[in-house]
C-alpha atoms as a PDB file:
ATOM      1  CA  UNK A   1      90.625 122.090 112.224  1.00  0.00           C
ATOM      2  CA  UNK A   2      93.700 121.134 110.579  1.00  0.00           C
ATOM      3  CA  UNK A   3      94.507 121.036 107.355  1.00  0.00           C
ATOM      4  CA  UNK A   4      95.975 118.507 104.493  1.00  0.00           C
ATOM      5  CA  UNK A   5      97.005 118.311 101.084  1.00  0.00           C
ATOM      6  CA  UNK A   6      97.329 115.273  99.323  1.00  0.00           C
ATOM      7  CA  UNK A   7      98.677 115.660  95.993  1.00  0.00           C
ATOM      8  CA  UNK A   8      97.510 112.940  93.371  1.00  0.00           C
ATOM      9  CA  UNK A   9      94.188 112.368  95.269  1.00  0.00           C
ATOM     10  CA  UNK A  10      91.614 112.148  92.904  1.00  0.00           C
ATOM     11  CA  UNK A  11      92.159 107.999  93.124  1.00  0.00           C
ATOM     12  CA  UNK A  12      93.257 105.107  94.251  1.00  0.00           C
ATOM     13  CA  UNK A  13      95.375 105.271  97.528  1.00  0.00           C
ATOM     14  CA  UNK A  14      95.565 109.171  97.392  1.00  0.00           C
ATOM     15  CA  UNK A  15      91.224 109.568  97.118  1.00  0.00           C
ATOM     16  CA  UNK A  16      90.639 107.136 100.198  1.00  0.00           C
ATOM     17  CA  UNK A  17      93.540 108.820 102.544  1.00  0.00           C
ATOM     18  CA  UNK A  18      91.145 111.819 101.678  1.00  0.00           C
ATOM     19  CA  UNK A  19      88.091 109.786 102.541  1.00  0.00           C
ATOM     20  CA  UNK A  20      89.748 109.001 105.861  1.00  0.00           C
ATOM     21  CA  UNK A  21      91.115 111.777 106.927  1.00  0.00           C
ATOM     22  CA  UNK A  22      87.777 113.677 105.804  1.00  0.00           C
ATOM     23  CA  UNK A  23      86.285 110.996 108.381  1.00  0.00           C
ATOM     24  CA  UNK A  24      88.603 111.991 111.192  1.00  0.00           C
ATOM     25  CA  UNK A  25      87.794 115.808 111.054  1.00  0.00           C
ATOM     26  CA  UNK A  26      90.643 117.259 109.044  1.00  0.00           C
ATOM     27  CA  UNK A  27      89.995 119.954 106.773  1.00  0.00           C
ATOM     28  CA  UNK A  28      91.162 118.412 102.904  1.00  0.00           C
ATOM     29  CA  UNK A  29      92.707 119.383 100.042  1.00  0.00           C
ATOM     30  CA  UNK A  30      92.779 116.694  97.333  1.00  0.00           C
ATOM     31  CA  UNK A  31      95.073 117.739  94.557  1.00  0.00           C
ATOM     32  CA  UNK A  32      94.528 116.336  91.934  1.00  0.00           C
ATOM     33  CA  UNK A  33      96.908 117.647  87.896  1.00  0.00           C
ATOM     34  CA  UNK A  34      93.061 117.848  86.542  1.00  0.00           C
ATOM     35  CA  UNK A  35      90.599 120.105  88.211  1.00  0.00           C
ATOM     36  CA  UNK A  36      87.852 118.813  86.869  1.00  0.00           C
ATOM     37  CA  UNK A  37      88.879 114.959  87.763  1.00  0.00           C
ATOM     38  CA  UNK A  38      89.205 116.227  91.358  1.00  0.00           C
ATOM     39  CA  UNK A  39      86.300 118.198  91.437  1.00  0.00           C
ATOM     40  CA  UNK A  40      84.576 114.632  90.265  1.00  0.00           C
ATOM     41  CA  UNK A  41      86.808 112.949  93.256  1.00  0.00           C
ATOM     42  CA  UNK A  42      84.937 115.402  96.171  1.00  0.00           C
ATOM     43  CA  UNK A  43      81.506 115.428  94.265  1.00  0.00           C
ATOM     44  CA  UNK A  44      81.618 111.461  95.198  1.00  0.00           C
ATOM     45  CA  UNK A  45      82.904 112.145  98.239  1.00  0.00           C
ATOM     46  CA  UNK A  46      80.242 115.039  99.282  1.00  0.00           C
ATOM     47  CA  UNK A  47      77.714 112.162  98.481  1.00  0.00           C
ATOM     48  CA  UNK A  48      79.132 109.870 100.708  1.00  0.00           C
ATOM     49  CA  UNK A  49      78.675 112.210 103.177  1.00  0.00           C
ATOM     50  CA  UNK A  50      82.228 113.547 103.618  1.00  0.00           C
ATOM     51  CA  UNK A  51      82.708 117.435 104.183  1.00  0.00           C
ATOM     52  CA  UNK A  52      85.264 119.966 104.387  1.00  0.00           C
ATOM     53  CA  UNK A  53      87.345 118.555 101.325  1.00  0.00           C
ATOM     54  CA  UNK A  54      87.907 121.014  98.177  1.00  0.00           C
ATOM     55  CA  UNK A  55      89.488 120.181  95.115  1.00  0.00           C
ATOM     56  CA  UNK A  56      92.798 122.180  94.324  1.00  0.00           C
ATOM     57  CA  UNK A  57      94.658 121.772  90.900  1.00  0.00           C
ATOM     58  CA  UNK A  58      98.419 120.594  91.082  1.00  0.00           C
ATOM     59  CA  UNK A  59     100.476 119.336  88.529  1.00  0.00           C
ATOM     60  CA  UNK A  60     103.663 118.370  90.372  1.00  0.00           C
ATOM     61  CA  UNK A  61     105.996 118.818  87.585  1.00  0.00           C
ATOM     62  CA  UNK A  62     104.598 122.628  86.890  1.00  0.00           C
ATOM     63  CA  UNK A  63     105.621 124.949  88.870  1.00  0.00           C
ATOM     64  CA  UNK A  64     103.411 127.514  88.018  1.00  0.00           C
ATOM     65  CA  UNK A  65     100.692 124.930  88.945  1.00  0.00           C
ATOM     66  CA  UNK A  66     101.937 124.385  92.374  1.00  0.00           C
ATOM     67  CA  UNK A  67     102.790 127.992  93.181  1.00  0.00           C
ATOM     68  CA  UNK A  68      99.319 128.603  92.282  1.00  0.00           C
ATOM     69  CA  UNK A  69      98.166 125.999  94.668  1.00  0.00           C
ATOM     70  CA  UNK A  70      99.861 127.234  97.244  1.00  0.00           C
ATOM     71  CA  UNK A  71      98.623 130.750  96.986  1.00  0.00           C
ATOM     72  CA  UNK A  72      95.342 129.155  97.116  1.00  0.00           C
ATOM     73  CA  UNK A  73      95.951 127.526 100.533  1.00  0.00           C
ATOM     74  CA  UNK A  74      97.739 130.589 101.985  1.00  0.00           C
ATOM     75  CA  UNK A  75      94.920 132.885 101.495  1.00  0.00           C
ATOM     76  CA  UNK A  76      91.961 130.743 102.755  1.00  0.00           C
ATOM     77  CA  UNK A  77      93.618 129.149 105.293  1.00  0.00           C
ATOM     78  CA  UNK A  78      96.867 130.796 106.120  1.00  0.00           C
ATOM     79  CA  UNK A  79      99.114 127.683 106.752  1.00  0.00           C
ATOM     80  CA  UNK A  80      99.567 124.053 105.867  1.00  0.00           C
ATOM     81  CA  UNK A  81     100.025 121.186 108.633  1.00  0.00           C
ATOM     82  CA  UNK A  82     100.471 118.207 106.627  1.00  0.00           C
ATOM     83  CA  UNK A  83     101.719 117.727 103.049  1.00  0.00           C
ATOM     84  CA  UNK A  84     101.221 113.879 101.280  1.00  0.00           C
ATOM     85  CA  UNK A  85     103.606 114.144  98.411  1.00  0.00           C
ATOM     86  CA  UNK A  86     101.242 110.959  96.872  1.00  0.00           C
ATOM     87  CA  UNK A  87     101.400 111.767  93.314  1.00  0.00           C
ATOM     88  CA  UNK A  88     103.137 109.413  90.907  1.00  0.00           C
ATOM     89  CA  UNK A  89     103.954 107.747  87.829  1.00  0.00           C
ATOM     90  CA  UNK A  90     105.333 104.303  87.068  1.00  0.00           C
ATOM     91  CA  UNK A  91     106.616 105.040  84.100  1.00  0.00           C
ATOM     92  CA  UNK A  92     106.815 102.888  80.726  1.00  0.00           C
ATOM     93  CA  UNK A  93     107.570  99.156  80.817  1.00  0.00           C
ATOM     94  CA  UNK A  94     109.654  96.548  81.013  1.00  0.00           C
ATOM     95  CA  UNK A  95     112.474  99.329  82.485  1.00  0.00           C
ATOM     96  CA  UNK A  96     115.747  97.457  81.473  1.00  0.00           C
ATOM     97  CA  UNK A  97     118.828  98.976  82.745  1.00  0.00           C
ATOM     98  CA  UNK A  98     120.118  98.519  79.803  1.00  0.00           C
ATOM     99  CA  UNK A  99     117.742  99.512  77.457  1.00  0.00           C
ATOM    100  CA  UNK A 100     115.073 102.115  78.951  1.00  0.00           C
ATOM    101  CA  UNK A 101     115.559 105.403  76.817  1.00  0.00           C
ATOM    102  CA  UNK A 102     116.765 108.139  79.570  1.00  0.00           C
ATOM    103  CA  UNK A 103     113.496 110.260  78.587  1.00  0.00           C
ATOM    104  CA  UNK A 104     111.383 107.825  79.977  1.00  0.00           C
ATOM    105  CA  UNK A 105     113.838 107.020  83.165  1.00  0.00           C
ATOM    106  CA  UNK A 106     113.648 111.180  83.394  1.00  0.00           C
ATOM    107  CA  UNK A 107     110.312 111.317  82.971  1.00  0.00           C
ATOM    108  CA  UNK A 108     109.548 109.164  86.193  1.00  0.00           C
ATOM    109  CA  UNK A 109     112.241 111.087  88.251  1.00  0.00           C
ATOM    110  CA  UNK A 110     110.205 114.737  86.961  1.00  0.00           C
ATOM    111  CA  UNK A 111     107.096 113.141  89.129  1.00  0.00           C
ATOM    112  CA  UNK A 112     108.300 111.019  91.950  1.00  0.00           C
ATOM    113  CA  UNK A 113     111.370 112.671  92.935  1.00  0.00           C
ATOM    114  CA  UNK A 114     111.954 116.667  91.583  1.00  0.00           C
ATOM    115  CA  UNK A 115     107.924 116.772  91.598  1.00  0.00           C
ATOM    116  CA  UNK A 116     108.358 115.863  95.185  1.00  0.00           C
ATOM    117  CA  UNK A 117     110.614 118.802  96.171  1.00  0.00           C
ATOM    118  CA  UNK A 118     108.929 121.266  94.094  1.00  0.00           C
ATOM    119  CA  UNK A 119     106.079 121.149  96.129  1.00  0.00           C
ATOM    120  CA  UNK A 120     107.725 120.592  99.709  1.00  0.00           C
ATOM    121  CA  UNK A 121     110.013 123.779  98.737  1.00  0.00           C
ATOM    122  CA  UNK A 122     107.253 125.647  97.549  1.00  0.00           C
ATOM    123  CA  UNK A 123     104.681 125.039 100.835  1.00  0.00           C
ATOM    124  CA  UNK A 124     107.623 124.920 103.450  1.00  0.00           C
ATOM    125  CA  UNK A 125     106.636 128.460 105.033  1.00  0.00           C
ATOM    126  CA  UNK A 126     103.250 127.668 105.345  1.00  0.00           C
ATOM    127  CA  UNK A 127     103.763 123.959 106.942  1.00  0.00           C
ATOM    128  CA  UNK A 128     106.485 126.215 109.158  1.00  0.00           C
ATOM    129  CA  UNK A 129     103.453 127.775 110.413  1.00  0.00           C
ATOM    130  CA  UNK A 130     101.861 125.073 112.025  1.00  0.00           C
ATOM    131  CA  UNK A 131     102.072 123.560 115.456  1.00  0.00           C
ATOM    132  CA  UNK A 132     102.909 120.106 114.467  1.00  0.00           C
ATOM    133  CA  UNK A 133     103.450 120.206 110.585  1.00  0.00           C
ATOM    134  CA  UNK A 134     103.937 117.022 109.323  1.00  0.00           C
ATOM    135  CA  UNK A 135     105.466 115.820 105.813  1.00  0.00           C
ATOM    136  CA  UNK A 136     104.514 111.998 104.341  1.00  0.00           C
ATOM    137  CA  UNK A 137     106.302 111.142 101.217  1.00  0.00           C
ATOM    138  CA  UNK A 138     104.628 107.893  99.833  1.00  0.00           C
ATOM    139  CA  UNK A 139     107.535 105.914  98.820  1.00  0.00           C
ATOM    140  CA  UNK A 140     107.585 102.330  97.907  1.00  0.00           C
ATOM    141  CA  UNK A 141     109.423  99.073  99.122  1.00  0.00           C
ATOM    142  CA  UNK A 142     111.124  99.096  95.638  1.00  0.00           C
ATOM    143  CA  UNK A 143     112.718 101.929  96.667  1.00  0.00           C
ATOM    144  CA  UNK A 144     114.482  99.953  99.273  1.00  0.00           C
ATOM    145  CA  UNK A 145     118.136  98.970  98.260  1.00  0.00           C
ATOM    146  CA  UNK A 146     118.866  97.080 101.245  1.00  0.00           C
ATOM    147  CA  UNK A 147     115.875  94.453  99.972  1.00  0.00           C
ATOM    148  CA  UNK A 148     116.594  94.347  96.385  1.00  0.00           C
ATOM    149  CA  UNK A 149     119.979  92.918  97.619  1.00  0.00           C
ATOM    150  CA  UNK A 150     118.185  90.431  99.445  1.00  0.00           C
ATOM    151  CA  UNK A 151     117.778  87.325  97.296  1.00  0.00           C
ATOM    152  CA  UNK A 152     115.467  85.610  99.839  1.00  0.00           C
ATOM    153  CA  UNK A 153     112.775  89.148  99.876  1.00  0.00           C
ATOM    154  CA  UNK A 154     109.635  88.482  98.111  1.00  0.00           C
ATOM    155  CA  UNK A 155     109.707  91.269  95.172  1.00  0.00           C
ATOM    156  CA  UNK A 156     113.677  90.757  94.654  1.00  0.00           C
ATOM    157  CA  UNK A 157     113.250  89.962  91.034  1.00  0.00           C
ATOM    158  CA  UNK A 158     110.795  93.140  90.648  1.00  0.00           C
ATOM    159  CA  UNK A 159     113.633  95.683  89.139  1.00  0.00           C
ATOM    160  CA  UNK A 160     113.510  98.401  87.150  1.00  0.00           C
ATOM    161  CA  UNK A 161     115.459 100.931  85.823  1.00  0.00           C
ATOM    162  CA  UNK A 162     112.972 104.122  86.362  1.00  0.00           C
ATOM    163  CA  UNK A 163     110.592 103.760  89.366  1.00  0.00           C
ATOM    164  CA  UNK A 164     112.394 102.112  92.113  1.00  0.00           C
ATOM    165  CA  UNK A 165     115.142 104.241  91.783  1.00  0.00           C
ATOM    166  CA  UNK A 166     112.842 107.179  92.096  1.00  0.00           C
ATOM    167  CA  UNK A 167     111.900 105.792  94.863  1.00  0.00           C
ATOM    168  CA  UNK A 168     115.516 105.214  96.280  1.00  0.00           C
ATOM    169  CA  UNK A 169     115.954 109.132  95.615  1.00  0.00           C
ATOM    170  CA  UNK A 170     113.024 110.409  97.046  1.00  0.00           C
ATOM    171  CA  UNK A 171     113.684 108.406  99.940  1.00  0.00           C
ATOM    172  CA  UNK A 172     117.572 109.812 100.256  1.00  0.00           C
ATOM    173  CA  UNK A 173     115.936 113.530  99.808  1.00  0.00           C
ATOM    174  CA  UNK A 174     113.409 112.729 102.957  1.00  0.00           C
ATOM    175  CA  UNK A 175     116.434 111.649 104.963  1.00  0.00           C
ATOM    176  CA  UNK A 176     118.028 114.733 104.423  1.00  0.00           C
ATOM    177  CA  UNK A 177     115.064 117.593 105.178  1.00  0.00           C
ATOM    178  CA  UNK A 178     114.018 115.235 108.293  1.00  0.00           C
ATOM    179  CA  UNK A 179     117.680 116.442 109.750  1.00  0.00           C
ATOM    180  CA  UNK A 180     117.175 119.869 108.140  1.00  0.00           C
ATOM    181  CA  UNK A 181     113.942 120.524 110.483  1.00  0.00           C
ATOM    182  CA  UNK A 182     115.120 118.346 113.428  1.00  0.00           C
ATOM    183  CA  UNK A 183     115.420 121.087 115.550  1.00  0.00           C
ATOM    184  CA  UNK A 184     111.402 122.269 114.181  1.00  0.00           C
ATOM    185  CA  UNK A 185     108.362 120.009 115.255  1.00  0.00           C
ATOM    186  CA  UNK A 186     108.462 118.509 111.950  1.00  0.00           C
ATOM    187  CA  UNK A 187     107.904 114.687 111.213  1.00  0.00           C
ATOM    188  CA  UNK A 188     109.245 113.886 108.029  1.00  0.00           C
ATOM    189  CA  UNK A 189     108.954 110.018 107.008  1.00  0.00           C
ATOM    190  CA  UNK A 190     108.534 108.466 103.651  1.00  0.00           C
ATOM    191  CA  UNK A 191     105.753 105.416 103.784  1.00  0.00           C
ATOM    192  CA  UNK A 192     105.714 102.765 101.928  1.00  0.00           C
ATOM    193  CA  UNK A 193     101.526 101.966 101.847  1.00  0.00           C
ATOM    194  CA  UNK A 194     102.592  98.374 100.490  1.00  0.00           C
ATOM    195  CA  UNK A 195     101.537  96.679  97.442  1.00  0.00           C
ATOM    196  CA  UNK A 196      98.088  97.757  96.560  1.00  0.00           C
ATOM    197  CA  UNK A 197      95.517  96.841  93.903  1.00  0.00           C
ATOM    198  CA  UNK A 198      95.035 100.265  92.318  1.00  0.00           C
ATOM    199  CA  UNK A 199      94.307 101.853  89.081  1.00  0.00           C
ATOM    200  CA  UNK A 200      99.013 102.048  89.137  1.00  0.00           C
ATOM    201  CA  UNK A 201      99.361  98.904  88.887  1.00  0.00           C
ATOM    202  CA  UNK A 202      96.227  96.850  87.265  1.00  0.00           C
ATOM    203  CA  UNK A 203      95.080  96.002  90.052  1.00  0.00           C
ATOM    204  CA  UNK A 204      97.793  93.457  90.594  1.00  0.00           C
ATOM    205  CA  UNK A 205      98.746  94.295  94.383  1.00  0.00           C
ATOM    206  CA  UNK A 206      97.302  91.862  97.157  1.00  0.00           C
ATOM    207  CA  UNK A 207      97.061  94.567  99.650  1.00  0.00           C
ATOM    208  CA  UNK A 208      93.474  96.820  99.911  1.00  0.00           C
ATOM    209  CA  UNK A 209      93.530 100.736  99.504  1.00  0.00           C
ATOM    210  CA  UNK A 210      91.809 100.962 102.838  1.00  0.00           C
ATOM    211  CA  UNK A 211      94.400  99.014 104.545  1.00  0.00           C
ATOM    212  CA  UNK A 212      96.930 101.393 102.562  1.00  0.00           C
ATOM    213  CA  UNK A 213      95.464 104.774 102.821  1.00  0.00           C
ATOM    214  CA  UNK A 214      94.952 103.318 106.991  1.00  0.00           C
ATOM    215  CA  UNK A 215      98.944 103.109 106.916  1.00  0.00           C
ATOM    216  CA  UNK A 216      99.775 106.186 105.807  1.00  0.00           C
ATOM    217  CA  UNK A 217      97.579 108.256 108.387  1.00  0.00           C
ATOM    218  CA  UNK A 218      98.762 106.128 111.271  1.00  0.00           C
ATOM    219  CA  UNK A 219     102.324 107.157 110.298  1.00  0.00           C
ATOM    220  CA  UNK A 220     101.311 110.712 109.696  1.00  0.00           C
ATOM    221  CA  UNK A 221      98.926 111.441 112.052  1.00  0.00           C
ATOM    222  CA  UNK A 222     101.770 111.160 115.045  1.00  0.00           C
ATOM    223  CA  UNK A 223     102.812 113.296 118.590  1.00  0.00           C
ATOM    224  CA  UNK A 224     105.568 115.221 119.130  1.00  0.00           C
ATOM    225  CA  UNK A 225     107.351 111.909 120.640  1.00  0.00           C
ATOM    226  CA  UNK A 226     107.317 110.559 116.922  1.00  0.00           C
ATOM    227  CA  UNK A 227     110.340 109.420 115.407  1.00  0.00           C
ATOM    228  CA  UNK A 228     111.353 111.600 111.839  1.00  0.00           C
ATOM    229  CA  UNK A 229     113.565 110.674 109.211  1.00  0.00           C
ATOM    230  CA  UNK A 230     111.943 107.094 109.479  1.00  0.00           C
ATOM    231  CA  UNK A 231     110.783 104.415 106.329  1.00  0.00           C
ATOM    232  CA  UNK A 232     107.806 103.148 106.953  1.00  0.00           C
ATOM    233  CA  UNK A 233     106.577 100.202 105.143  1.00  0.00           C
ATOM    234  CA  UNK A 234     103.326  98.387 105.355  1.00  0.00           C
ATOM    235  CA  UNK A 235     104.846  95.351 103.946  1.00  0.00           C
ATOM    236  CA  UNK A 236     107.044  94.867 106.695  1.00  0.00           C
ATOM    237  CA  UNK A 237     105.683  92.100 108.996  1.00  0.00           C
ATOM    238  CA  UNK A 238     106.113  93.520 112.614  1.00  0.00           C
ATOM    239  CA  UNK A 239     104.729  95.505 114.710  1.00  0.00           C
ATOM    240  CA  UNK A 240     107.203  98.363 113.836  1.00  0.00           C
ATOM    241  CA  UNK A 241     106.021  98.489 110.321  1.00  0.00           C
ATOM    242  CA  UNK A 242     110.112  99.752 110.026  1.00  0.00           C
ATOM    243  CA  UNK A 243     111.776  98.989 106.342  1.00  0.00           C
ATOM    244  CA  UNK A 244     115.437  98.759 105.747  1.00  0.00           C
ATOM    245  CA  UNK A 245     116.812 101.514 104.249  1.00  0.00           C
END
């Protein structure tokens, strides 16, 4: 059975990528910064009737918290084959470029982006222990810079000063440790699950956390002949599902 951790999984897109990968046999961790919250997340789950999921306490911006975590995993299960670095914040708005105190820009960054590495870092050797780790960081298409210098792309005039460029970073960080562990059976890719109506956002998104959660596992679940290093989008309208960087 293999095994996943999702950080940030106790909702939204993160809880039904658990749901669905519960469905297809895996063996789940769904992180979640509040136990309790998570342990709510798998109790709903369990009475769904999906099994072999366990609630694990993560705060990605403590690292205490995540070495803790990852002792957890190591001594029940001995290794890690997929990490989905999920967790995330928006951050406060409107982000002006001009006006957004840097706390709040740094506060986003602590989350999406050095949150991000903490956690990869820290569960590296136990994902290098695996037959066919895998390593999904859920991005965004805001983090695209090609598009937001596209006057004619749909979200061009949604800017901000905080979570795209997050987004933009963590996406420059997955680029670099995809060519780190090219010569490994690693796929590293950062997915964009598309704008989704969640609990983020308001509910705003047109897109369905099935549809999104669906995205992610398609891109994560792949064979060895996979491509790595790749963004992923499921905004992109063809049958590549390829965003520009």
């Amino acid at each position: 059975m293999k095994t996943v951790l999702i950080t940030g999984a106790n909702r939204s897109i993160g809880f039904e990528t658990a749901k669905q990968l519960s469905g297809k046999g895996l063996f789940v961790y769904l992180g979640s910064r509040n136990l309790e919250n998570g342990e709510k997340a798998v109790k709903e789950l369990n009475e769904l009737g999906f099994q072999n999921i366990k609630a694990i306490e993560i705060d990605t911006t403590n690292t205490e918290s995540i070495v803790k975590a990852k002792n957890i995993v190591e001594n029940e299960q001995g290794k890690l084959d997929i990490l989905i670095n999920n967790a995330g914040i928006l951050g406060v708005n409107p982000q002006t470029a001009a006006e957004t105190p840097i706390d709040n820009i740094k506060e986003v960054f602590e989350t999406n982006f050095f949150g991000v590495i903490n956690v990869t870092q820290t569960f590296l050797d136990l994902l290098k222990k695996s037959d066919s780790p895998r390593i999904s960081n859920i991005t965004s298409g805001l983090g695209s810079l090609t598009l937001h210098s596209d006057p004619t792309w749909k979200y061009y005039h949604v800017k901000g000063a905080a979570y795209g460029p997050s987004k933009s970073a963590l996406n420059a960080y997955t680029i670099v440790l995809a060519y780190e562990l090219r010569e490994l059976p690693f796929k590293v890719n950062v997915i964009d699950p598309g704008y989704t109506a969640t609990d983020f956002n308001g509910h705003n998104g047109p897109g369905s956390v099935e549809s999104a959660a669906s995205f992610i596992i398609k891109h994560t679940l792949t064979d060895e002949n996979a491509p790595t290093g790749q963004y992923y989008s499921n905004d992109i309208e063809d049958e590549t599902g390829i965003s520009p960087w």
